[in-house]
Structure formats: C-alpha cells, structure tokens
Protein backbone atom coordinates (compact mmCIF):
# COMPACT_ATOMS: atom_id res chain seq x y z
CA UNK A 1 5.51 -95.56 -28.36
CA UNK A 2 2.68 -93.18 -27.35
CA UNK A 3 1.75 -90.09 -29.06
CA UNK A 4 0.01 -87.25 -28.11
CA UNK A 5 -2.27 -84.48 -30.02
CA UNK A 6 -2.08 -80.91 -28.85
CA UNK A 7 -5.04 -78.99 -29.04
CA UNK A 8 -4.51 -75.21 -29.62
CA UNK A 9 -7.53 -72.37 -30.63
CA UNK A 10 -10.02 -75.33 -31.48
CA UNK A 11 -7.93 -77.00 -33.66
CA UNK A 12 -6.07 -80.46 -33.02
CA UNK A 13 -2.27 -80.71 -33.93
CA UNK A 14 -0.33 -84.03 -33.86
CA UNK A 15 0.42 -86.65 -32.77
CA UNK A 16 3.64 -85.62 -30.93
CA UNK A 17 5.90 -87.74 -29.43
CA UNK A 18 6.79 -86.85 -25.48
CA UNK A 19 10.24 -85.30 -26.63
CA UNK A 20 8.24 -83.34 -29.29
CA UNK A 21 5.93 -81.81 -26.92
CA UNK A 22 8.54 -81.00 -24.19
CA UNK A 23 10.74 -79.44 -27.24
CA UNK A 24 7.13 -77.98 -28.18
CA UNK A 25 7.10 -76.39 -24.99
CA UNK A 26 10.65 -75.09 -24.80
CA UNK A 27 9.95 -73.34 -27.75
CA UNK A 28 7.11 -71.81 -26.12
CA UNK A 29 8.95 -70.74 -23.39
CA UNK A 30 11.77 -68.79 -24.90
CA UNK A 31 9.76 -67.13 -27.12
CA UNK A 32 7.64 -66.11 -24.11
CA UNK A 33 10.65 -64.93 -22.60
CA UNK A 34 12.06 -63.24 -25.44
CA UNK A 35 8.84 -61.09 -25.74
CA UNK A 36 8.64 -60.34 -22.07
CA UNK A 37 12.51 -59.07 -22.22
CA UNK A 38 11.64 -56.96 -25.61
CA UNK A 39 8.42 -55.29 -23.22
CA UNK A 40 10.99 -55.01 -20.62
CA UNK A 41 13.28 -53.13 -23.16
CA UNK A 42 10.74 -50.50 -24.93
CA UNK A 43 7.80 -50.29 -23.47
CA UNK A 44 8.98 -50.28 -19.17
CA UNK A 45 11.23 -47.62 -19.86
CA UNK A 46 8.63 -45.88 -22.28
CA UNK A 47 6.15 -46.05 -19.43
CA UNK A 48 8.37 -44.61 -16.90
CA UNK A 49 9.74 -41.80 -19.36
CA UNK A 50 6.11 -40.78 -19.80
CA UNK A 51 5.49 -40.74 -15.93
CA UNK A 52 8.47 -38.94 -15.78
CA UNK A 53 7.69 -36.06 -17.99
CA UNK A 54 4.18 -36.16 -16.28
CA UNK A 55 5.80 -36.31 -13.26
CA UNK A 56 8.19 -32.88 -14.14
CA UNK A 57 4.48 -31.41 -16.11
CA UNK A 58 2.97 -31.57 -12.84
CA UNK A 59 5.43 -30.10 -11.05
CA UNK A 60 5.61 -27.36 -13.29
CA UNK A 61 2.26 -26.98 -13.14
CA UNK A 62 2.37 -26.43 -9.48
CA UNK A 63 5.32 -23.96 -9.47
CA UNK A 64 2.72 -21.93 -12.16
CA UNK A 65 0.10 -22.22 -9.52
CA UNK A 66 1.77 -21.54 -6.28
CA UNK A 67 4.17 -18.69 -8.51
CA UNK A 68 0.54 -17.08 -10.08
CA UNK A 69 -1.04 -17.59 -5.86
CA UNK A 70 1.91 -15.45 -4.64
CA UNK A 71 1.90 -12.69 -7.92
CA UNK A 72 -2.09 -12.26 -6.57
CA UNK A 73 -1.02 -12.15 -3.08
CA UNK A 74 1.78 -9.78 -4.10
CA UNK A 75 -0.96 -7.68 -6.13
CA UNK A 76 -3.59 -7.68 -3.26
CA UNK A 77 -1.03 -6.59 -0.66
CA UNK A 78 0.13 -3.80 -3.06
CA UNK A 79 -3.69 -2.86 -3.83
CA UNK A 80 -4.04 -2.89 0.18
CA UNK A 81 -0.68 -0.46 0.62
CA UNK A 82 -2.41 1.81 -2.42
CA UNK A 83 -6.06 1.57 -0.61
CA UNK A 84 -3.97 2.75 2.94
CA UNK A 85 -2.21 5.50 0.77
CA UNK A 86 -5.22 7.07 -0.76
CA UNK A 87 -7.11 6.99 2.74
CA UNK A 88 -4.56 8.52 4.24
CA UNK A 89 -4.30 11.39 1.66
CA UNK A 90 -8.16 11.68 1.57
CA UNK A 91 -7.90 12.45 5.28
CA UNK A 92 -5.31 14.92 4.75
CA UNK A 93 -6.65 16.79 2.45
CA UNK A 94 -9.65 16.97 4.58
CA UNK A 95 -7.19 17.83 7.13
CA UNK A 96 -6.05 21.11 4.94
CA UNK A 97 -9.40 21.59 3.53
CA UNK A 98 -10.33 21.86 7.41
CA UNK A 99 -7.59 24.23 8.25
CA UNK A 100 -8.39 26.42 5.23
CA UNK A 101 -11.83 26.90 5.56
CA UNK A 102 -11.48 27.96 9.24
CA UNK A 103 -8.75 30.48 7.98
CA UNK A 104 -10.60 31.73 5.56
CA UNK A 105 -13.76 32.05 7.98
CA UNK A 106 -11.54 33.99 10.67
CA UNK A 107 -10.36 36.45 8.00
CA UNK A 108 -14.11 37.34 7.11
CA UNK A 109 -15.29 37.58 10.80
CA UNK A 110 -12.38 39.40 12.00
CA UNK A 111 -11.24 41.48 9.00
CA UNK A 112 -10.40 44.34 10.60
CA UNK A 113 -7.42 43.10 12.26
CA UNK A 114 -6.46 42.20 8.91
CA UNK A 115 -7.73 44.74 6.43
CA UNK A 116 -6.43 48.39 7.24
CA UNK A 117 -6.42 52.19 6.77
CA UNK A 118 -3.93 54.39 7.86
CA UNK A 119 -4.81 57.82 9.35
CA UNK A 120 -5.03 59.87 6.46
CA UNK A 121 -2.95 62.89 5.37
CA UNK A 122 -3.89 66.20 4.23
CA UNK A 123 -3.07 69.98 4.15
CA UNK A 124 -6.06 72.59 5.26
CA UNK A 125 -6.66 76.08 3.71
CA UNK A 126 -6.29 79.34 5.58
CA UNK A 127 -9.76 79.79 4.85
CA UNK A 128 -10.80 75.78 5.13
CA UNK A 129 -11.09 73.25 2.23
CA UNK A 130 -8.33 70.06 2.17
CA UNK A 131 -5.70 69.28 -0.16
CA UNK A 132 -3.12 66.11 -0.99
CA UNK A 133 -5.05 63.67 0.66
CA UNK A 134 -3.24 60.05 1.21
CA UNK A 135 -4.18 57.13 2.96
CA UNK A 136 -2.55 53.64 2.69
CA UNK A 137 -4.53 50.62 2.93
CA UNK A 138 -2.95 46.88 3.59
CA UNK A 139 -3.85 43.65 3.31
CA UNK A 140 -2.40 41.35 5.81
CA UNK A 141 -4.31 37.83 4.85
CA UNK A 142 -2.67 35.15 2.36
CA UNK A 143 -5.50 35.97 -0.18
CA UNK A 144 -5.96 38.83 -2.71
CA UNK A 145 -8.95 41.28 -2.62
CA UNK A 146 -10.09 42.06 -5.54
CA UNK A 147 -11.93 45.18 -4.65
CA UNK A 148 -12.16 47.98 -1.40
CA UNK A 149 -14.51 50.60 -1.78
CA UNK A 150 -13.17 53.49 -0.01
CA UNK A 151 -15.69 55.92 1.63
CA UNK A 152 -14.46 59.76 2.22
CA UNK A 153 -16.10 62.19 4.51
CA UNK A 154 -15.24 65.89 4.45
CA UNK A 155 -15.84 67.30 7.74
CA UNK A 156 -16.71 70.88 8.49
CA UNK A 157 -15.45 73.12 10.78
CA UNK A 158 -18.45 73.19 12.81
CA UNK A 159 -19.49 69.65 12.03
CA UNK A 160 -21.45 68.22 9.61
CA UNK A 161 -20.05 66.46 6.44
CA UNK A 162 -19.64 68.53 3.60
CA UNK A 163 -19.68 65.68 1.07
CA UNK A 164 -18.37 62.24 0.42
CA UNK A 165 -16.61 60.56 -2.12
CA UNK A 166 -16.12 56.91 -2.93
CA UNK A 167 -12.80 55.55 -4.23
CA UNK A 168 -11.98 51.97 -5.28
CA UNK A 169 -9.35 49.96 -4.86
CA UNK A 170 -8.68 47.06 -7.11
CA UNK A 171 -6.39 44.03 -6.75
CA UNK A 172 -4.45 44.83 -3.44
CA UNK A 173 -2.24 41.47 -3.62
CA UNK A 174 -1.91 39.65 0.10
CA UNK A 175 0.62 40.73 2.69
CA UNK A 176 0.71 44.13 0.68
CA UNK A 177 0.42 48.06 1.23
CA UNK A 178 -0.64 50.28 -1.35
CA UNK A 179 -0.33 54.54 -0.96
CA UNK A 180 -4.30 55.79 -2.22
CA UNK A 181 -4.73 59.58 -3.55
CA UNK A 182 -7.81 60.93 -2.38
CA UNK A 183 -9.67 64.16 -4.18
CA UNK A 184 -9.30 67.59 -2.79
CA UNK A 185 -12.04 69.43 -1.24
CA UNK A 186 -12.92 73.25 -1.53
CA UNK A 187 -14.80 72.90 2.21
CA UNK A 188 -13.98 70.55 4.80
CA UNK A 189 -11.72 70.77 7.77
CA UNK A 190 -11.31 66.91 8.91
CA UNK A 191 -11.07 64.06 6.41
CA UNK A 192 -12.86 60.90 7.67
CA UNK A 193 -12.17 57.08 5.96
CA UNK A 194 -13.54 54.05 6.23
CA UNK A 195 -14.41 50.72 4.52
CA UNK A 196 -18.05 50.63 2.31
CA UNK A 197 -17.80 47.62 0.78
CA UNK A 198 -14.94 44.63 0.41
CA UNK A 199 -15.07 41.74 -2.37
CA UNK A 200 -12.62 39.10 -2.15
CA UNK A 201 -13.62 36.09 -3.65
CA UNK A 202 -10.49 33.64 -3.06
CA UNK A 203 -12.30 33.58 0.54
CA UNK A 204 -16.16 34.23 0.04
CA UNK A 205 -16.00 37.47 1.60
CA UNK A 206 -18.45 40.06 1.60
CA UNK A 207 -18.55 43.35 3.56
CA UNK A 208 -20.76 45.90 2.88
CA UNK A 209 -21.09 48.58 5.87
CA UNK A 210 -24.70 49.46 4.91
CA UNK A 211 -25.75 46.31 5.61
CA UNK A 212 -26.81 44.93 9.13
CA UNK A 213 -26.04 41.28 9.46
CA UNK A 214 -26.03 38.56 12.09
CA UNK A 215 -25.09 35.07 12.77
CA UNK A 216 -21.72 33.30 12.83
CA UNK A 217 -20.34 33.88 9.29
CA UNK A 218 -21.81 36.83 8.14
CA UNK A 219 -19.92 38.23 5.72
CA UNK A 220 -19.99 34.77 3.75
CA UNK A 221 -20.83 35.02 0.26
CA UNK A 222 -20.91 33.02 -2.95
C-alpha cells in the first residue's frame, strides 16, 4: 500500500495512508466551516450593528446640521426683519424731527400770529395821568416761553411819551392767557404796549425789537 507525507509550515508529517489524508482533509474542512459559521455568528452581525449605529450617527449628524442651517437662516431673517424695523423708525423719526423743526421755525418767523397782546385797559384822570392798567398776553404755540418783556409807553395829551416801563412775564405755559397789571402813571393820556424782547428756548427763539435782523430764520438762537 502507498503512503503519503503531508507537508505543512516547512515541516513533513507522515506517511498517511489515502483514507488518512482524505479523513485528514475532512477534518480540515469542518473545522473551516465551523470557524466561518462562528464569523458568520459574531463578527457579520457586529459589523453591521456598527454600520448601523454609524449609519443612525450620521444621520443625526445631518439633522444637527441641516436643524443648526435653518436656526441661522431663522436668525438672519429675524436680524433682516430687525435691520427693516430700525430703518424704518430711523426714517420716521427723521420724519417728526422734520415736521418739528419746520414748526418750530414757523413759530419764530411768524410769532405774531401766535404771540399776543390785548388792547390794554385803563382809567384817565380829570386832569390826565392813567390808572388800573391790564393787558392779557397769550401764547398760542405748543411750546412754553419762558420770558416776554413787556414794553409800556405813556402817551401825552399832546404827544410825546411821558415815560416807559418794562414788565416781564415769566413762564406763560402754551395754548395759555395770562391777565398782566401794569403801573399807574401820574401823566399820560394813551397807554401804548408792545413786545421788547421774547426767550423761549423749547424752540430757539429770540426776539428782541431793538434789534434789526435779516435772512430766513432770524430770530434763531442757541
């Protein structure tokens, strides 16, 4: 009978018969088998739990992303709205701060429609000279002056002014009247009123009669 010798990792085994080899080889084959079946058991389902929780990392990953993309969008759109917002306030308060400037610049070139003395009244003497003299001044504007100074003539019977007198007004509140008491005058037939000087600083305005002035604003004052 033959025999064989089986060489394995540089060594020689043997002899073997035929049947010994093929029962050799058997052996070899199952356990082969076996091993592939155990990889097939722990380590393919290992693999494809790993991929899986990669797989569920990833997507995870990408909800994050595409979530943290739409909170910026959500942010920039909101910083856009707030951006449109404060324009459009900015140009409405220029808007008012227009409109109150040209207010303000009508009442101090055309104060006279707006700042007012009544006729005054008085009693005369038998022999001349004036007595409970009144006047009432108003302020029709949306501002306060804070000062009038009020000039008074005393008029004589054959002209001339016997003397004058300056009376101030403070703090005549807007859209007011206010009743003024004038002094008394030994001489005088006529009493004469008007406007020396007006201070009202809510508006920048200036009068002063004594004063010659020109230009658009004149009465415009720090």
């Amino acid at each position: 009978m033959k025999k064989y010798y089986l060489h394995e990792q540089g060594q020689q085994k043997g002899p073997y018969s035929l049947k010994e080899l093929g029962a050799k080889a058997v052996a070899r084959w199952m356990y082969s088998s076996v091993i592939i079946a155990m990889l097939s058991i722990t380590v393919v389902p290992y693999l494809l739990y790993k991929n899986y929780k990669l797989g569920i990392a990833l997507g995870l990953a990408k909800q994050e992303v595409l979530t943290t993309r739409a909170q910026a969008v959500n942010i920039q759109e909101g910083l856009q709205i707030q951006n449109d917002e404060l324009r459009s306030l900015n140009r409405g308060s220029k808007v008012v701060a227009d409109g109150i400037t040209i207010k303000q610049m009508e009442y101090r070139n055309n104060w006279k429609k707006y700042i007012r003395s009544s006729v005054p009244t008085y009693s005369v003497g038998f022999f001349g000279g004036v007595s409970g003299v009144s006047i009432k001044i108003s302020d029709s504007t949306q501002y306060p002056i804070d000062e009038i100074d009020v000039e008074v003539k005393y008029i004589l019977k054959k002209g001339g002014v016997y003397k004058t007198e300056i009376v101030t007004v403070t703090n005549l509140l807007p859209f007011s009247e206010r009743k003024i008491t004038l002094p008394n005058s030994k001489r005088g037939r006529t009493v004469v009123v008007g406007f020396r000087n007006i201070r009202a600083k809510a508006y920048r305005f200036c009068y002063n009669s004594r004063i010659e002035v020109t230009g658009t604003d004149p009465w415009l004052c720090d």
